[in-house]
C-alpha atoms as a PDB file:
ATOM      1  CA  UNK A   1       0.105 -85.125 -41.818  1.00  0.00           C
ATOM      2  CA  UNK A   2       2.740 -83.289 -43.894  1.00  0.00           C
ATOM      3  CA  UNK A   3       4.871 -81.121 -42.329  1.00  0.00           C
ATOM      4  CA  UNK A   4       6.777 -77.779 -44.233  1.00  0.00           C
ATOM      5  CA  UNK A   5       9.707 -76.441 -41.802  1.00  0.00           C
ATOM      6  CA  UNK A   6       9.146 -72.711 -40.910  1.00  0.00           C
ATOM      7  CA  UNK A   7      12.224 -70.352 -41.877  1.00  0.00           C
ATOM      8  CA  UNK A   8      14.015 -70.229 -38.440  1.00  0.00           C
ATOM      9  CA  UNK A   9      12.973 -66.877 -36.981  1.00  0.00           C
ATOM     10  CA  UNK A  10      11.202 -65.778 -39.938  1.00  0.00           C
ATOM     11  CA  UNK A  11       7.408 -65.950 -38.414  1.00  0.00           C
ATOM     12  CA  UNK A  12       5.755 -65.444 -35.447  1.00  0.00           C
ATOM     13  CA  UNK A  13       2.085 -66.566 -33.434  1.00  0.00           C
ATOM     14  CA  UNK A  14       1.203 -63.320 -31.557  1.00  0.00           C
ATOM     15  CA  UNK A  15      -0.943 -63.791 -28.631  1.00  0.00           C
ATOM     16  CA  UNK A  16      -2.912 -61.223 -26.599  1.00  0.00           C
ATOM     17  CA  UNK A  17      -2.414 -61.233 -22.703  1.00  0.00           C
ATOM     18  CA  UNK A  18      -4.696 -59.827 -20.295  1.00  0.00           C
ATOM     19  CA  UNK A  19      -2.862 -58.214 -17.408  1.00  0.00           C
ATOM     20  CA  UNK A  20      -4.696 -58.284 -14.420  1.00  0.00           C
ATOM     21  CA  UNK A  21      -5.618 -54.994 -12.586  1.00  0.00           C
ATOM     22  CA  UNK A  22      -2.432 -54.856 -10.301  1.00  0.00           C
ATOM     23  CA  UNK A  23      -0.436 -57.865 -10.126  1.00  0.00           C
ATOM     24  CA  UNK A  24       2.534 -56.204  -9.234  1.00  0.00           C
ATOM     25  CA  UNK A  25       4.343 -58.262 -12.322  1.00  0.00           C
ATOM     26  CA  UNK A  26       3.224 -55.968 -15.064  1.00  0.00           C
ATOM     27  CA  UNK A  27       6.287 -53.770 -15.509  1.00  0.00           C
ATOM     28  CA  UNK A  28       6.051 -51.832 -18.196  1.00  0.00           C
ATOM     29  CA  UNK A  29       2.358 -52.047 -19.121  1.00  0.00           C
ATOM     30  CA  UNK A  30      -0.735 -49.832 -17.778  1.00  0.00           C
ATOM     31  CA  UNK A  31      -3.249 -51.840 -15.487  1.00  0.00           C
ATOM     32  CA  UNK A  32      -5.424 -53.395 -17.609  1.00  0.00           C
ATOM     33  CA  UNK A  33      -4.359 -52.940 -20.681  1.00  0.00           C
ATOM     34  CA  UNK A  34      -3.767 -55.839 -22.998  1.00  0.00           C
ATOM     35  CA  UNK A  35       0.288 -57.332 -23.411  1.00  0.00           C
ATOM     36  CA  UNK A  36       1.338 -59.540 -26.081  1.00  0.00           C
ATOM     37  CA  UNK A  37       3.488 -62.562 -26.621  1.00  0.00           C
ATOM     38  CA  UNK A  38       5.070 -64.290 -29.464  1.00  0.00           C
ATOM     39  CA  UNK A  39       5.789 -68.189 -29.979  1.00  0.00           C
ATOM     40  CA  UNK A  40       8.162 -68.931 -33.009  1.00  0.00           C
ATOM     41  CA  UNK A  41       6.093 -70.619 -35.660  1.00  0.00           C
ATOM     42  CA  UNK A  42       8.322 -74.097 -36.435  1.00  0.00           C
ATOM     43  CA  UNK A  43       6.539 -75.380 -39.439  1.00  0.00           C
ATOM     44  CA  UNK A  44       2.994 -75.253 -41.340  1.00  0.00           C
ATOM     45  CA  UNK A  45       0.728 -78.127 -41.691  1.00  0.00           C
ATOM     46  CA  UNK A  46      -0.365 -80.038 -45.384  1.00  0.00           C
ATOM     47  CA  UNK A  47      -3.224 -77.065 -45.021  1.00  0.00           C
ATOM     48  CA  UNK A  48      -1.073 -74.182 -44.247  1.00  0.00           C
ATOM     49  CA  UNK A  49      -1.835 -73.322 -40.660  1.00  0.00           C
ATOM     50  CA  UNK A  50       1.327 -72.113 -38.421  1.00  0.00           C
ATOM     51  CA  UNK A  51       2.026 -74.910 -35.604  1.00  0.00           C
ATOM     52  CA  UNK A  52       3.918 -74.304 -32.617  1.00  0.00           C
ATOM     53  CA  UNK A  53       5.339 -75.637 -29.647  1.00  0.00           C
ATOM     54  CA  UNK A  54       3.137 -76.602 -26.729  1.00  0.00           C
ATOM     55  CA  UNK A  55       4.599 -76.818 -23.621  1.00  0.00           C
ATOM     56  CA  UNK A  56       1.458 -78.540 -22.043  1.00  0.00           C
ATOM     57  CA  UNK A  57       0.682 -80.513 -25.009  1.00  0.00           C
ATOM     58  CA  UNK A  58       4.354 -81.779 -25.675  1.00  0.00           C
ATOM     59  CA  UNK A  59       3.592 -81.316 -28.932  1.00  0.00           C
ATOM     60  CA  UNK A  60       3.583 -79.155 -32.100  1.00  0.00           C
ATOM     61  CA  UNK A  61      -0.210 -77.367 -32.040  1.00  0.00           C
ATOM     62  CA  UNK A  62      -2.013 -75.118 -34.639  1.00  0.00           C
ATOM     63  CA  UNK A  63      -1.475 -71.841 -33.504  1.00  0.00           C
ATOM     64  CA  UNK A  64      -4.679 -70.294 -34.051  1.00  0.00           C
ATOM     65  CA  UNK A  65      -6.093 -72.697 -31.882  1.00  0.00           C
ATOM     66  CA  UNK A  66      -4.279 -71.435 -28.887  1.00  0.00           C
ATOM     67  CA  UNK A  67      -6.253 -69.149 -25.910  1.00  0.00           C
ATOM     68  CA  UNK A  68      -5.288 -66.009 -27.153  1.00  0.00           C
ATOM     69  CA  UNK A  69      -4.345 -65.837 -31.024  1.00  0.00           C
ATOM     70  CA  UNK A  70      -4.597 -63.060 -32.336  1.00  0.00           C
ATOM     71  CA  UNK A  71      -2.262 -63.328 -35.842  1.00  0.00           C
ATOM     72  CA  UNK A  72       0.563 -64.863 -37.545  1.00  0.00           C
ATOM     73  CA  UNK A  73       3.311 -61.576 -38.562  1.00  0.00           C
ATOM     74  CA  UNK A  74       6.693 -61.989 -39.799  1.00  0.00           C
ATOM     75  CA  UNK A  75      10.048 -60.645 -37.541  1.00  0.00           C
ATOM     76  CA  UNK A  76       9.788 -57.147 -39.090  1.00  0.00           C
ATOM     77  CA  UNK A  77       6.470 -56.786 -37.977  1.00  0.00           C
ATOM     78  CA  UNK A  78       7.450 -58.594 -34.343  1.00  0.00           C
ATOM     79  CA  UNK A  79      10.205 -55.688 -34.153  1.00  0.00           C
ATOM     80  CA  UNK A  80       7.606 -53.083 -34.686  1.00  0.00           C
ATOM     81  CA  UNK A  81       5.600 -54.710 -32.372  1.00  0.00           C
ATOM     82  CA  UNK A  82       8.293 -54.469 -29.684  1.00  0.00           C
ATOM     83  CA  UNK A  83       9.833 -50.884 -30.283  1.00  0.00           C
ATOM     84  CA  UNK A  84       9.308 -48.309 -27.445  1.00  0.00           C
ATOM     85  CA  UNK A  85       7.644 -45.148 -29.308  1.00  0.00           C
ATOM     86  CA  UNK A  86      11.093 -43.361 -28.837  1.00  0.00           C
ATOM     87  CA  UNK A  87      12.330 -45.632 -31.306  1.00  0.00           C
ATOM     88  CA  UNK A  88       9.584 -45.457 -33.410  1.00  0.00           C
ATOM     89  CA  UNK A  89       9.859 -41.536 -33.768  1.00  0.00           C
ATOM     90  CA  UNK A  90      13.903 -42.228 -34.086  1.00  0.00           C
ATOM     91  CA  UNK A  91      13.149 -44.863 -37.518  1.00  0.00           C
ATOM     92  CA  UNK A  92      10.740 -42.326 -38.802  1.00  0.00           C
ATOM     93  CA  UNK A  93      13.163 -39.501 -38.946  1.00  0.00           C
ATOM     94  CA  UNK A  94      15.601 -41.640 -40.111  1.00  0.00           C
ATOM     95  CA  UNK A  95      13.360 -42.665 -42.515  1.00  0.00           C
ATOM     96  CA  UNK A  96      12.624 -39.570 -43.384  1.00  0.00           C
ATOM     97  CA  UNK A  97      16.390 -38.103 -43.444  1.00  0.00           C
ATOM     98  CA  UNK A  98      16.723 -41.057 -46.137  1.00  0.00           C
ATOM     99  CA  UNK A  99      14.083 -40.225 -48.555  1.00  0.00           C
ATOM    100  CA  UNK A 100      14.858 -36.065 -48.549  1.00  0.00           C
ATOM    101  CA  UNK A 101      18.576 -37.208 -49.403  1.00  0.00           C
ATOM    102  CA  UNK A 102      16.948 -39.536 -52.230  1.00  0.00           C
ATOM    103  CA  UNK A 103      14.856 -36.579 -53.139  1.00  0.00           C
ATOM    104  CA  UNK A 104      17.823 -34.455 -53.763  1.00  0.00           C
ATOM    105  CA  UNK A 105      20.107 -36.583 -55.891  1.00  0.00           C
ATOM    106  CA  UNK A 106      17.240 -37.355 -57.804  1.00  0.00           C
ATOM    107  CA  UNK A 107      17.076 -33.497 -58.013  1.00  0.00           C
ATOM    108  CA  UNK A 108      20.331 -33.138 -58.897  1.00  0.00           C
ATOM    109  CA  UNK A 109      20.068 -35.423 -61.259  1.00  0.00           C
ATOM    110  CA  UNK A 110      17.734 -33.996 -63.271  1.00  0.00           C
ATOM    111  CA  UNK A 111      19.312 -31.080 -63.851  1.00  0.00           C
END
């Protein structure tokens, strides 16, 4: 099998946790609702599927063959992922700041 090394930190195997009703572990989530993890992907097989580490195996795995998989996203998507929705509203308006600003040279530009 051919091997093709992953960019360090560049891609991600997201899998889907179910938290148990009250566990008293699940900090941060509701009771019941669904948690995620991520698993840096190392490298991609001769037929492009994402492997990763497996403890329990001791070996590199396919990731989508893992309880759980739910997708292969990149680290911007990961950070999204992982942002509380404060700091979601915070990049929008920064976001938003940016393009008005844009909007006005561009303006100002024209005339």
């Amino acid at each position: 099998m051919t091997l093709i090394a992953a960019e360090r930190g560049a891609w991600f195997a997201r899998y889907r946790n179910e938290v148990p009703e009250d566990d008293g572990w699940s900090e941060g989530l509701d009771a019941g609702e669904p948690g995620y993890t991520y698993e840096p992907v190392v490298a991609w097989d001769s037929e492009g599927y994402a492997l990763v580490v497996s403890r329990e195996a001791g070996r590199l795995v396919r990731a989508a063959e893992a309880e759980g998989f739910t997708a292969v996203c990149d680290a911007g998507e990961k950070e999204l992922a992982e942002m509380t929705p404060e700091e979601v509203l915070e990049r929008v308006e920064r976001s938003r700041a940016e393009q008005e600003k844009r909007e006005r040279r561009r303006g100002s530009a024209r005339l």
